[in-house]
C-alpha atoms as a PDB file:
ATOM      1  CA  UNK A   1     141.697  73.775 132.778  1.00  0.00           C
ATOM      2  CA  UNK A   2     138.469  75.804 132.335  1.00  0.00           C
ATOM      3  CA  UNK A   3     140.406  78.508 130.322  1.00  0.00           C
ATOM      4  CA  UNK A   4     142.323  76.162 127.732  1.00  0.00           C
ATOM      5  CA  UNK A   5     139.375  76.572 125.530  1.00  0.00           C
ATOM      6  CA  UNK A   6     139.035  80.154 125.309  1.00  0.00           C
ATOM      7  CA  UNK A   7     142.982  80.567 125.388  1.00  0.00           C
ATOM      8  CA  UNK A   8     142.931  78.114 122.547  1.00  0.00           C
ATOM      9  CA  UNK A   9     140.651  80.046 120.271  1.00  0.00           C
ATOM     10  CA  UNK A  10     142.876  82.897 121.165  1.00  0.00           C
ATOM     11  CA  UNK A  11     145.736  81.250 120.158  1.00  0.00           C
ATOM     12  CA  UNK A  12     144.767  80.266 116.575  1.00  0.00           C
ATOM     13  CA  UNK A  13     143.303  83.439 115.967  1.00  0.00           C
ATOM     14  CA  UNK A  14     146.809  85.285 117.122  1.00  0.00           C
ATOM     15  CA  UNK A  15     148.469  82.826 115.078  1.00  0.00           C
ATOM     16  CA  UNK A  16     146.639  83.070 111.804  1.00  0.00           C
ATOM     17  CA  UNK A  17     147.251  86.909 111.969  1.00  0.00           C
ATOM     18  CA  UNK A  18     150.975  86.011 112.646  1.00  0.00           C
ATOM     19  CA  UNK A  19     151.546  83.791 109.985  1.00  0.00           C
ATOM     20  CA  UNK A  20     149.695  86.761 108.163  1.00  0.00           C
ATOM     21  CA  UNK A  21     152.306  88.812 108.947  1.00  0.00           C
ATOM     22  CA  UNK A  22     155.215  86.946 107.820  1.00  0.00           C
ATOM     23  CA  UNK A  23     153.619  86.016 104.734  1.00  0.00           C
ATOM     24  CA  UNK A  24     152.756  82.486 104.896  1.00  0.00           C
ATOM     25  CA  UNK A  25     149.251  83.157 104.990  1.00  0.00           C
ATOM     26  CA  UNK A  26     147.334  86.370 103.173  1.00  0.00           C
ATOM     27  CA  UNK A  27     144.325  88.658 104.252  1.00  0.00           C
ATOM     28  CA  UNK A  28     142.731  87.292 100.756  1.00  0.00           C
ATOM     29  CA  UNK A  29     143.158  83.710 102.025  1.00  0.00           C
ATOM     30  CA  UNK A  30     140.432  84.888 104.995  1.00  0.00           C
ATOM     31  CA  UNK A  31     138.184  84.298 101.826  1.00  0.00           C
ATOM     32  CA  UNK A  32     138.500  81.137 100.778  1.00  0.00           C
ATOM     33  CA  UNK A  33     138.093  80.110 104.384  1.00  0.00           C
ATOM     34  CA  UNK A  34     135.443  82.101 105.227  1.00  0.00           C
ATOM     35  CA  UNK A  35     133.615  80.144 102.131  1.00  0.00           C
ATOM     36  CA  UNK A  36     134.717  76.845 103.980  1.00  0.00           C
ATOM     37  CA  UNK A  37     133.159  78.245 107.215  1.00  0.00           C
ATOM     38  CA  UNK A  38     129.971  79.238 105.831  1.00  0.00           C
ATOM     39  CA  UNK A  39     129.268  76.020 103.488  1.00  0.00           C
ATOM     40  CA  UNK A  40     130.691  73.375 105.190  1.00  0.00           C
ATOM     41  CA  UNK A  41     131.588  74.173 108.985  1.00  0.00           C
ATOM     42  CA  UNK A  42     129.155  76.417 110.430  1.00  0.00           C
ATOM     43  CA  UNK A  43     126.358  74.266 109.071  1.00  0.00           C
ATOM     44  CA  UNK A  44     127.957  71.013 110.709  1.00  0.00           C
ATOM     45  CA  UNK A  45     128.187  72.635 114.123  1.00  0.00           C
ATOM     46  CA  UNK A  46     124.803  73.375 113.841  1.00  0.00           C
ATOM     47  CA  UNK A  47     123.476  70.052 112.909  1.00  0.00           C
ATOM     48  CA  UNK A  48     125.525  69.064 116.463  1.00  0.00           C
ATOM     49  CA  UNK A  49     123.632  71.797 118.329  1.00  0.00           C
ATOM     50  CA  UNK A  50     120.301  70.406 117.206  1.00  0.00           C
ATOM     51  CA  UNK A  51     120.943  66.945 117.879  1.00  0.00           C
ATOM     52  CA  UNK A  52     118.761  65.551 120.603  1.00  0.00           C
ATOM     53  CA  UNK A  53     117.217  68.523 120.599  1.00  0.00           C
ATOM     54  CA  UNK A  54     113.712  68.557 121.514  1.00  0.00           C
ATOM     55  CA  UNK A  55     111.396  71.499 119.584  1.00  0.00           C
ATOM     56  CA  UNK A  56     109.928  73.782 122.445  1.00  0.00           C
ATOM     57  CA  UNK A  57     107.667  76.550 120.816  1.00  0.00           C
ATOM     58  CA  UNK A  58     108.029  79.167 123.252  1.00  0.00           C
ATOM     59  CA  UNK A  59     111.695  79.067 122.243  1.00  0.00           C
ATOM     60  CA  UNK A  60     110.228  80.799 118.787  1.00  0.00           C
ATOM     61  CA  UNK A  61     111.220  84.207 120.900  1.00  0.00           C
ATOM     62  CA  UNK A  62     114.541  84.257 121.162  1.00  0.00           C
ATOM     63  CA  UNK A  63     114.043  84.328 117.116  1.00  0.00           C
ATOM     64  CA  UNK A  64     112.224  87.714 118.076  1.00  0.00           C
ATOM     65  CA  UNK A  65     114.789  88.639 120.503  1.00  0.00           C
ATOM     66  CA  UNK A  66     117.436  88.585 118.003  1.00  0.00           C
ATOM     67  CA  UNK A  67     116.055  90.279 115.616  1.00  0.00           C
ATOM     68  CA  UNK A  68     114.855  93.283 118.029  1.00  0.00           C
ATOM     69  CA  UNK A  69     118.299  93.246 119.496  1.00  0.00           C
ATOM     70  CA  UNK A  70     120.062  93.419 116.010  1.00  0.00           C
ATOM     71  CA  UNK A  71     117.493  96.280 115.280  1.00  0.00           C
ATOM     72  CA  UNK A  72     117.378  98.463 118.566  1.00  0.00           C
ATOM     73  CA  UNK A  73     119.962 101.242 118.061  1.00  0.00           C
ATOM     74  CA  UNK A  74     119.532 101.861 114.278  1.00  0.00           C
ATOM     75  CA  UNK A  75     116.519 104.424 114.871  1.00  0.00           C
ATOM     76  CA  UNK A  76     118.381 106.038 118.221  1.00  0.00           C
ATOM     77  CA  UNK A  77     121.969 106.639 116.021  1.00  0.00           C
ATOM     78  CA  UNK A  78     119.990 107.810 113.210  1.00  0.00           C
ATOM     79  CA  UNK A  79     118.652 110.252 115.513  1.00  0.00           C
ATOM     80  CA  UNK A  80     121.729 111.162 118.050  1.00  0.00           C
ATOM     81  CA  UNK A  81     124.012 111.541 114.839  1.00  0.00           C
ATOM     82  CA  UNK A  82     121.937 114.104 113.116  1.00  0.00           C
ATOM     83  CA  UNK A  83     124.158 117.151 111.739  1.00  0.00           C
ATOM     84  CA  UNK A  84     127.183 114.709 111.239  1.00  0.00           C
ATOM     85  CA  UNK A  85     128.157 113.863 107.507  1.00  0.00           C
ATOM     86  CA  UNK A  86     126.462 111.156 105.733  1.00  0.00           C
ATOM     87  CA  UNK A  87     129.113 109.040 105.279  1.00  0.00           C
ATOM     88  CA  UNK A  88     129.873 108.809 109.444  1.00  0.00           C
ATOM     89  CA  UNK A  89     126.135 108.567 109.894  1.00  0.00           C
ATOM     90  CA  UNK A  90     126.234 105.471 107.944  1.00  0.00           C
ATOM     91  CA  UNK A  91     129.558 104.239 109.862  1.00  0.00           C
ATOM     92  CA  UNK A  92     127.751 104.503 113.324  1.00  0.00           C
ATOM     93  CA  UNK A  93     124.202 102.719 112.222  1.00  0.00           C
ATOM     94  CA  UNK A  94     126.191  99.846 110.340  1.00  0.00           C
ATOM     95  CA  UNK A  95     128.709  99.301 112.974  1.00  0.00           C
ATOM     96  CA  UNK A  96     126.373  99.671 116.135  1.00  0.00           C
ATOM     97  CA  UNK A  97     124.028  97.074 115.080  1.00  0.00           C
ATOM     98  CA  UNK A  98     124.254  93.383 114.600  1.00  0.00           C
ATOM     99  CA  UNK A  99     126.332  90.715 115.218  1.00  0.00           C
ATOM    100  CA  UNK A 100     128.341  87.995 114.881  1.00  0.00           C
ATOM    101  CA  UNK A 101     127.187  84.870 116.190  1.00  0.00           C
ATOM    102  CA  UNK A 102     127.744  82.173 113.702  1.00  0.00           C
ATOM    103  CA  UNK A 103     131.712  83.263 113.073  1.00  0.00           C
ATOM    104  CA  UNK A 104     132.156  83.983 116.779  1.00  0.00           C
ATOM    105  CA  UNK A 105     129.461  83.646 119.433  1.00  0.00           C
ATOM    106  CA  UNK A 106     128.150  80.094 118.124  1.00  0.00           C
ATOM    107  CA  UNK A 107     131.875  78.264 118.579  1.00  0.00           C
ATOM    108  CA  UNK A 108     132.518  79.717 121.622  1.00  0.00           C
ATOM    109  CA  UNK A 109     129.051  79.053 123.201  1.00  0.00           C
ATOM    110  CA  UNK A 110     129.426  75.264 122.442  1.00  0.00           C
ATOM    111  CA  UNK A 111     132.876  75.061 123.700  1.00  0.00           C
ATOM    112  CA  UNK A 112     132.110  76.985 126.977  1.00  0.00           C
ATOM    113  CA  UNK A 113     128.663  75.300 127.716  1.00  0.00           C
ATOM    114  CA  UNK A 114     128.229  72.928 125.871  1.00  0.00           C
ATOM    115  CA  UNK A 115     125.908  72.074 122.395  1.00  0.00           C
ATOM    116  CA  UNK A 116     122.741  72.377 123.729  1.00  0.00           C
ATOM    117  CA  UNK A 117     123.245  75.931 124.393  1.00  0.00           C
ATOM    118  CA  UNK A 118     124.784  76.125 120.654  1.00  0.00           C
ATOM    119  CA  UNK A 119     120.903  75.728 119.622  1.00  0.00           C
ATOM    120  CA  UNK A 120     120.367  79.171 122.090  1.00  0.00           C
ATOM    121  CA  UNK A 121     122.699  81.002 119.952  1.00  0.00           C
ATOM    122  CA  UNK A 122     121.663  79.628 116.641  1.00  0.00           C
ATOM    123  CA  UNK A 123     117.942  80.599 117.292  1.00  0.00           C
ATOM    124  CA  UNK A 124     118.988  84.349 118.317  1.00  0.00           C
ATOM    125  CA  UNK A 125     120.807  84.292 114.735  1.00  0.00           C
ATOM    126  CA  UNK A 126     118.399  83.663 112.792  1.00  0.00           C
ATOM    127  CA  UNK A 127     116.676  87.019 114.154  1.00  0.00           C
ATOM    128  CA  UNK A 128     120.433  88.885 113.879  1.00  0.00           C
ATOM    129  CA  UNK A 129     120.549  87.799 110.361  1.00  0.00           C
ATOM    130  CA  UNK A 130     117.572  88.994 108.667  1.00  0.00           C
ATOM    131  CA  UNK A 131     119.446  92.739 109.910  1.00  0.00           C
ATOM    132  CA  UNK A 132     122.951  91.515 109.277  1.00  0.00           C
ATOM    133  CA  UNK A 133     122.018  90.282 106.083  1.00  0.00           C
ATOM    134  CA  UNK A 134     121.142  92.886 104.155  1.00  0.00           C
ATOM    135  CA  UNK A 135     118.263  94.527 106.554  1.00  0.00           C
ATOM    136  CA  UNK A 136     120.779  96.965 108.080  1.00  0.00           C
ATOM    137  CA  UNK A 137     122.112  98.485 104.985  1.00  0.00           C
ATOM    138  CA  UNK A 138     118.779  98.599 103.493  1.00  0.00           C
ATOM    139  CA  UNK A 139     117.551 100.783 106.599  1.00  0.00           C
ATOM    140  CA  UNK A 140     120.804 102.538 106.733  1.00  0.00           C
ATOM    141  CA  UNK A 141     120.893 103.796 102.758  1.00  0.00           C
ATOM    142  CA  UNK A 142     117.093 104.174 102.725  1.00  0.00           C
ATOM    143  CA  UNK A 143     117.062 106.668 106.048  1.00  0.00           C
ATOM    144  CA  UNK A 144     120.167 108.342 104.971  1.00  0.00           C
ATOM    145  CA  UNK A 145     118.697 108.776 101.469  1.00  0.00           C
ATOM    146  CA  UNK A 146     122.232 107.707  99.804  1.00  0.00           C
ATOM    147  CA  UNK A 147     123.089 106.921  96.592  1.00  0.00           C
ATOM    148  CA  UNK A 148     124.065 103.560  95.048  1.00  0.00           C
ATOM    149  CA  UNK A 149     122.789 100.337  95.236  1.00  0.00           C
ATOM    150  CA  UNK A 150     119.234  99.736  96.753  1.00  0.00           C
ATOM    151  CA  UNK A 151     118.403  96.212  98.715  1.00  0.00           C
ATOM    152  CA  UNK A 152     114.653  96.111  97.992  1.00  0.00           C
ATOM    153  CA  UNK A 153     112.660  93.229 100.625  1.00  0.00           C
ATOM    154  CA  UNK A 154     112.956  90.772  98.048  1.00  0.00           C
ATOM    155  CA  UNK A 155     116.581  90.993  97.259  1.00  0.00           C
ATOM    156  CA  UNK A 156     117.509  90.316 101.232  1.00  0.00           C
ATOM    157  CA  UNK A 157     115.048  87.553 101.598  1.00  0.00           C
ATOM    158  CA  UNK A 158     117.062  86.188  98.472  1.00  0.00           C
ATOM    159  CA  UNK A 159     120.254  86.554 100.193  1.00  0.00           C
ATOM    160  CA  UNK A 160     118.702  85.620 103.424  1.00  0.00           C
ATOM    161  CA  UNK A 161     117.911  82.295 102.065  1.00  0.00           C
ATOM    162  CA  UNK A 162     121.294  81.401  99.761  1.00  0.00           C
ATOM    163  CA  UNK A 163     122.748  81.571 103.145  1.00  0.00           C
ATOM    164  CA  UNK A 164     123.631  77.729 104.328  1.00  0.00           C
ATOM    165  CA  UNK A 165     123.966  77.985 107.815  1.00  0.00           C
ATOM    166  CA  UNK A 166     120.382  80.034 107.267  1.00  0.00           C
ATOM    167  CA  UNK A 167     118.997  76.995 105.886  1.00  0.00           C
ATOM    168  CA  UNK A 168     120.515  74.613 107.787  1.00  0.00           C
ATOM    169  CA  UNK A 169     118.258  77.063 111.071  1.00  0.00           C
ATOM    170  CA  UNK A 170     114.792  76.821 109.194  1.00  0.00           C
ATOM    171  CA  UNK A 171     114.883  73.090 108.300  1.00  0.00           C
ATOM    172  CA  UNK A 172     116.243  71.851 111.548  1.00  0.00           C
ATOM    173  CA  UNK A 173     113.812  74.184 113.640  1.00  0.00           C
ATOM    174  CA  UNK A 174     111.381  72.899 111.775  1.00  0.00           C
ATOM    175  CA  UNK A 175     112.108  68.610 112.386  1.00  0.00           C
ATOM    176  CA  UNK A 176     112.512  70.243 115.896  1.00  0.00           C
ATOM    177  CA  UNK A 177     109.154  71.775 115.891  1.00  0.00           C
ATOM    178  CA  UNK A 178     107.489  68.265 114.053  1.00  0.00           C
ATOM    179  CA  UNK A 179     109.431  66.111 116.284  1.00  0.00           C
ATOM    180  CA  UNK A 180     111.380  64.366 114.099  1.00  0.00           C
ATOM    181  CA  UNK A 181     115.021  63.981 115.286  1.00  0.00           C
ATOM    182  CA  UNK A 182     118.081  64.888 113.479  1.00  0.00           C
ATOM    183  CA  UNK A 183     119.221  61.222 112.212  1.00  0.00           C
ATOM    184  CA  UNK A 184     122.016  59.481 114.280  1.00  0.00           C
ATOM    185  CA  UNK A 185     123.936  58.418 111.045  1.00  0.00           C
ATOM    186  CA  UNK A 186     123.835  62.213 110.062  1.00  0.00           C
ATOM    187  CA  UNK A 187     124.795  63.441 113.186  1.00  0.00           C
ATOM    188  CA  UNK A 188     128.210  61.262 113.000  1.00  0.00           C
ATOM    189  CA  UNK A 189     129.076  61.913 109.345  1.00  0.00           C
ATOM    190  CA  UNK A 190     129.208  65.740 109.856  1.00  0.00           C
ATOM    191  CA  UNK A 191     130.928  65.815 113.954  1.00  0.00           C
ATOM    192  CA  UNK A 192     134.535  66.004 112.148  1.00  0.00           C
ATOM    193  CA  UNK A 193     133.376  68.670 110.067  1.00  0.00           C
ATOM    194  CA  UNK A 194     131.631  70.308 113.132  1.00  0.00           C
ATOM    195  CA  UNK A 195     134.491  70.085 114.793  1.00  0.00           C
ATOM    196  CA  UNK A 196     136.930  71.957 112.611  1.00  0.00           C
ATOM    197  CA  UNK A 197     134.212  74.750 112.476  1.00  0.00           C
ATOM    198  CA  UNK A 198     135.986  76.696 115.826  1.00  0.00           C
ATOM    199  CA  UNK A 199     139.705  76.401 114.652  1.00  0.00           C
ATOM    200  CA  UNK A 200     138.646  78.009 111.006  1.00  0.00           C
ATOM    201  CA  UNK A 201     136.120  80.283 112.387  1.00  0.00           C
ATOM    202  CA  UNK A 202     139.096  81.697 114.499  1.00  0.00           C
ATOM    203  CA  UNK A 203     141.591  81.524 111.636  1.00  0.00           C
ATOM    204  CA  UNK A 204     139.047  82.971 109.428  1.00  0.00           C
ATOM    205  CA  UNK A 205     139.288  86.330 112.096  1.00  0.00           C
ATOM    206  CA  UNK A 206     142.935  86.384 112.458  1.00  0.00           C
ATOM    207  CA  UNK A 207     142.874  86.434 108.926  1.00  0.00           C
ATOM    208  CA  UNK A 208     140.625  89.271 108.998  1.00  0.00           C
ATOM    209  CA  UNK A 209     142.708  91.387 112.217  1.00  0.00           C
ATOM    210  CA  UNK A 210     143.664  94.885 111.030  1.00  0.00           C
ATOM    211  CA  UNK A 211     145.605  96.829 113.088  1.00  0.00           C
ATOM    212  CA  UNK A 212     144.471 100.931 113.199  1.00  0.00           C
ATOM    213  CA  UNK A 213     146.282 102.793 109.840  1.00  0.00           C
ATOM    214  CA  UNK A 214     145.812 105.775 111.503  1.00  0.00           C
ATOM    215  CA  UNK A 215     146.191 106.893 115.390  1.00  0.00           C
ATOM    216  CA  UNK A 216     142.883 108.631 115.628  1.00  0.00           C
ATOM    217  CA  UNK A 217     141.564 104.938 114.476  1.00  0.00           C
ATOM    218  CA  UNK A 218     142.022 103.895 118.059  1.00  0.00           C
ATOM    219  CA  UNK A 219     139.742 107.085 119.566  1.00  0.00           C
ATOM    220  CA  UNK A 220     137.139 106.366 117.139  1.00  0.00           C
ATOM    221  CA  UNK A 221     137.047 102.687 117.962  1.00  0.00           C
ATOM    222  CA  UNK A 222     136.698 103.099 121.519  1.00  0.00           C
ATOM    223  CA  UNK A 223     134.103 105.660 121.354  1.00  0.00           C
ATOM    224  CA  UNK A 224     132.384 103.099 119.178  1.00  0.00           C
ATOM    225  CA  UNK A 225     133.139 100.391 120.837  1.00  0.00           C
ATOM    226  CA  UNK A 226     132.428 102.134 124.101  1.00  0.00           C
ATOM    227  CA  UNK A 227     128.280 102.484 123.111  1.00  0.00           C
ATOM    228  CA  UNK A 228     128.279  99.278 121.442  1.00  0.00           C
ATOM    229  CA  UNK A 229     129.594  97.106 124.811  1.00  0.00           C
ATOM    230  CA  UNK A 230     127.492  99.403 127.064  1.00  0.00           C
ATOM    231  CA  UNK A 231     124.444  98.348 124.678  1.00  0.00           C
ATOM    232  CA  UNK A 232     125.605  94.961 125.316  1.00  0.00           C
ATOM    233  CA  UNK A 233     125.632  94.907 129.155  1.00  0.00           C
ATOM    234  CA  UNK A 234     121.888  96.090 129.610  1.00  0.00           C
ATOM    235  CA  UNK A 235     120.923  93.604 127.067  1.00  0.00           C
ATOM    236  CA  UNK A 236     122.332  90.661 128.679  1.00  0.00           C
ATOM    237  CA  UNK A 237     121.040  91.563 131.977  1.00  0.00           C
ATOM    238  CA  UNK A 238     117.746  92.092 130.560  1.00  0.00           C
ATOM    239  CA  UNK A 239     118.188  88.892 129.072  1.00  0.00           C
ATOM    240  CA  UNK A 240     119.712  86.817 132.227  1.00  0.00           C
ATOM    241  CA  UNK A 241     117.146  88.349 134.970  1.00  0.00           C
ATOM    242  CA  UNK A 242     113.894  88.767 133.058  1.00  0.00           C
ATOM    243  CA  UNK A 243     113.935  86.798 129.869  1.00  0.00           C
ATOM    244  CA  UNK A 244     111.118  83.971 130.788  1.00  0.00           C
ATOM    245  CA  UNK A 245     113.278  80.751 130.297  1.00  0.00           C
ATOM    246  CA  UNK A 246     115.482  78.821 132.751  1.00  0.00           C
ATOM    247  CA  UNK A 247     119.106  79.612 133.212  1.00  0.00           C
ATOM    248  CA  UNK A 248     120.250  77.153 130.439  1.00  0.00           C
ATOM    249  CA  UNK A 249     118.755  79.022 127.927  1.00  0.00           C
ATOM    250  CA  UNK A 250     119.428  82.858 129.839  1.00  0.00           C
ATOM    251  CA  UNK A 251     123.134  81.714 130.390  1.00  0.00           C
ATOM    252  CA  UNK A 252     123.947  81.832 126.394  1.00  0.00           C
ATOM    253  CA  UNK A 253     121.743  84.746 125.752  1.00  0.00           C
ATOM    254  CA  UNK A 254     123.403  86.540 128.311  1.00  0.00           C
ATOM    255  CA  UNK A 255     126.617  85.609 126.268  1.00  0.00           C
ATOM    256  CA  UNK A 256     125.431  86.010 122.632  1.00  0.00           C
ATOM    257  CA  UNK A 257     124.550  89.827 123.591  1.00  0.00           C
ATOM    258  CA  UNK A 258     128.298  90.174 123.987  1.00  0.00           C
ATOM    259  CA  UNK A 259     129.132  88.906 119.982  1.00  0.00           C
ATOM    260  CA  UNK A 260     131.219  90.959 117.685  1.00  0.00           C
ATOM    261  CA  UNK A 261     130.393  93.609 115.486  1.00  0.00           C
ATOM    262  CA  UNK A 262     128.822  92.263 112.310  1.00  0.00           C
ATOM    263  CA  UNK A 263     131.486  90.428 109.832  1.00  0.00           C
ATOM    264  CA  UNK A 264     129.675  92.574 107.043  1.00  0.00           C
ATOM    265  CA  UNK A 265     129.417  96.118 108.393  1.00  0.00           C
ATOM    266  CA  UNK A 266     132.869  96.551 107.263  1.00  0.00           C
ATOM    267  CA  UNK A 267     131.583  95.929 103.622  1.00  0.00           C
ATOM    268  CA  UNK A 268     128.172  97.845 103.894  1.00  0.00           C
ATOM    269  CA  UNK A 269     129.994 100.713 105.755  1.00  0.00           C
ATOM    270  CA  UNK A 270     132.691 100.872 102.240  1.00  0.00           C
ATOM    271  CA  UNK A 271     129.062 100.797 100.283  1.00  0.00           C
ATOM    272  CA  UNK A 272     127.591 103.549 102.163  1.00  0.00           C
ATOM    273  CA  UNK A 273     131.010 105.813 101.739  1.00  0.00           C
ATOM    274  CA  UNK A 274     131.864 105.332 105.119  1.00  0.00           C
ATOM    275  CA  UNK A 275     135.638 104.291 106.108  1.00  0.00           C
ATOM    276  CA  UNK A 276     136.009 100.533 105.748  1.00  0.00           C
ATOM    277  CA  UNK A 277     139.545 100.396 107.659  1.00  0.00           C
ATOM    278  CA  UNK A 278     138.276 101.904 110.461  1.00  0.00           C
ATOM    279  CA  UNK A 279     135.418  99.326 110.294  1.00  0.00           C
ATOM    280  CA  UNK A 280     137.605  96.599 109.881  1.00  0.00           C
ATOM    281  CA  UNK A 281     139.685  97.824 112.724  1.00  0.00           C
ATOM    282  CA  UNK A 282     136.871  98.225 115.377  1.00  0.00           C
ATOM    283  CA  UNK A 283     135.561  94.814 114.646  1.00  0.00           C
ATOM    284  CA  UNK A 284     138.930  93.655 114.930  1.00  0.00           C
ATOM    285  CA  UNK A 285     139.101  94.855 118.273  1.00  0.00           C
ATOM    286  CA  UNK A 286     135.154  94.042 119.580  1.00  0.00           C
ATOM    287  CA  UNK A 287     136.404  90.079 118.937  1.00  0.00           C
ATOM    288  CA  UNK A 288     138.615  90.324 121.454  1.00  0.00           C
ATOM    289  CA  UNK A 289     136.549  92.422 123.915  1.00  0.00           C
ATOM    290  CA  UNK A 290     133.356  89.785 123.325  1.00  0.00           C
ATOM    291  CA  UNK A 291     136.062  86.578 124.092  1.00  0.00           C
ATOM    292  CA  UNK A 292     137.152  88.130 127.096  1.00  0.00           C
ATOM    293  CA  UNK A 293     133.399  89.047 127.915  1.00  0.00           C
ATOM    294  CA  UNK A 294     132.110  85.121 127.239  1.00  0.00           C
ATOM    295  CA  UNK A 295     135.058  83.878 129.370  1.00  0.00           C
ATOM    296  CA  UNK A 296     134.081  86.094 132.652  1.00  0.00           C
ATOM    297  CA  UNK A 297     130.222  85.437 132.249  1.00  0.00           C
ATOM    298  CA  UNK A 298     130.604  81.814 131.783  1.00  0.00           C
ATOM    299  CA  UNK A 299     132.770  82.197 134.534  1.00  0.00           C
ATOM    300  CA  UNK A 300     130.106  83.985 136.650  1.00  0.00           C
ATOM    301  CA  UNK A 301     127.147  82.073 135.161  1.00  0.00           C
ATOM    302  CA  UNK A 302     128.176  78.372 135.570  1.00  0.00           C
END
């Protein structure tokens, strides 16, 4: 019974790409719901992972963990990838770094262990996302010295903070931090929405599922994909063995180190000249390597 969950999220996800396929649903639809996701959805389920919750300062550092974590191999691929073109320069730095936790790591965290370890994940986001956000591709074009559009500081705080499931993090961590409880009324007006946030989250990604338009696509993934899940490993078992919490908080860490590429290094990596299909097709694939990751270490870590 433990697996119906996962195998469910698995399900919609293979079906929305299937009813891609036949033409019942279209790539451009992944739009519209990703708008649904990000407005309406995502902010519910995280109004349900901050109910009851209590504000605990020294929780402030998985905000700092996030953020180092969604910044740690930008400076090493800059470096390891010197003599390589500009444009696969770009593709590494934007594709090794950040990821995606609200889409992805959030729904499955709450279904696996529950909401109170949705808060976990939503707190390491709001780290990720200052990078994801705009703070990536800023770093990426300014090292690389590319032309094209510039994201100055200001411009990705101002994305940063049009972001609704952003908002939704700062004023809830805040009531947490004040002590003042998310209301009861509130709570129950947005469950049904919070509650639909997994099946479009998932539908959102089938949506989104490429498969490679070219055979070397595959061999570039996996050497990708390869560094990225490597990266992952040592940073949840930093995260699980030293990280000073207790193992309800080190459980979903362990498991939001394992999240997706970034939904927008596909775009960014387009922006910086890079290939966006094989971008789309390598975080195609790193959803389905980070499902089967959360299922084994919720597995191991229950």
């Amino acid at each position: 019974m433990f697996l119906m969950k996962p195998l469910s999220f698995l399900a919609v996800l293979f079906g929305a790409y299937v009813l891609k396929r036949v033409g019942v649903l279209h790539r451009e639809d992944g739009a519209a719901v990703s708008r649904l996701v990000m407005t309406l959805t995502l902010p519910a389920a995280v109004v349900q992972s901050f109910a009851g919750f209590s504000g605990d300062a020294s929780l402030l550092l998985i905000i700092v963990l996030g953020f180092l974590c969604s910044f740690a191999l930008v400076l090493p691929t800059y470096a390891v990838t010197r003599g390589m073109e500009k444009h696969r320069r770009a593709f590494y730095m934007l594709n090794l770094s950040g990821f995606n936790i609200g889409c992805f790591s959030l729904p499955v965290i709450q279904s696996l262990l529950g909401a109170s370890a949705g808060v976990v994940a939503c707190l390491f986001d709001m780290g990720n996302a200052i990078m994801v956000t705009g703070g990536l591709y800023t770093l990426t074009s300014t090292l690389l010295k590319l032309d094209g559009e510039r994201q100055t500081p200001r411009a990705v705080a101002k994305k940063l903070f049009s972001s609704v499931p952003f908002d939704a993090y700062i004023v809830l961590l805040i009531m947490a931090l004040c002590g003042i409880g998310v209301p009861e009324w509130f709570v129950t007006f947005t469950q049904p929405l919070a509650n639909a946030n997994a099946f479009l989250a998932m539908t959102m990604l089938g949506l989104m599922f490429e498969p490679p338009a070219k055979p070397e696509y595959v061999r570039q993934a996996a050497k990708l994909l390869s560094v990225r899940f490597v990266f992952a490993a040592c940073v949840s078992a930093l995260l699980y063995f030293f990280a000073p919490f207790d193992a309800s908080v080190r459980a979903p860490l362990a498991i939001v180190a394992f999240a997706p590429l970034s939904a927008l290094a596909p775009l960014y990596t387009e922006r910086c000249g890079g290939d966006e299909s094989l971008a789309s097709f390598a975080n195609s694939v790193s959803i389905f390597v980070s499902l089967a990751a959360a299922i084994g270490l919720s597995v191991l870590l229950m």
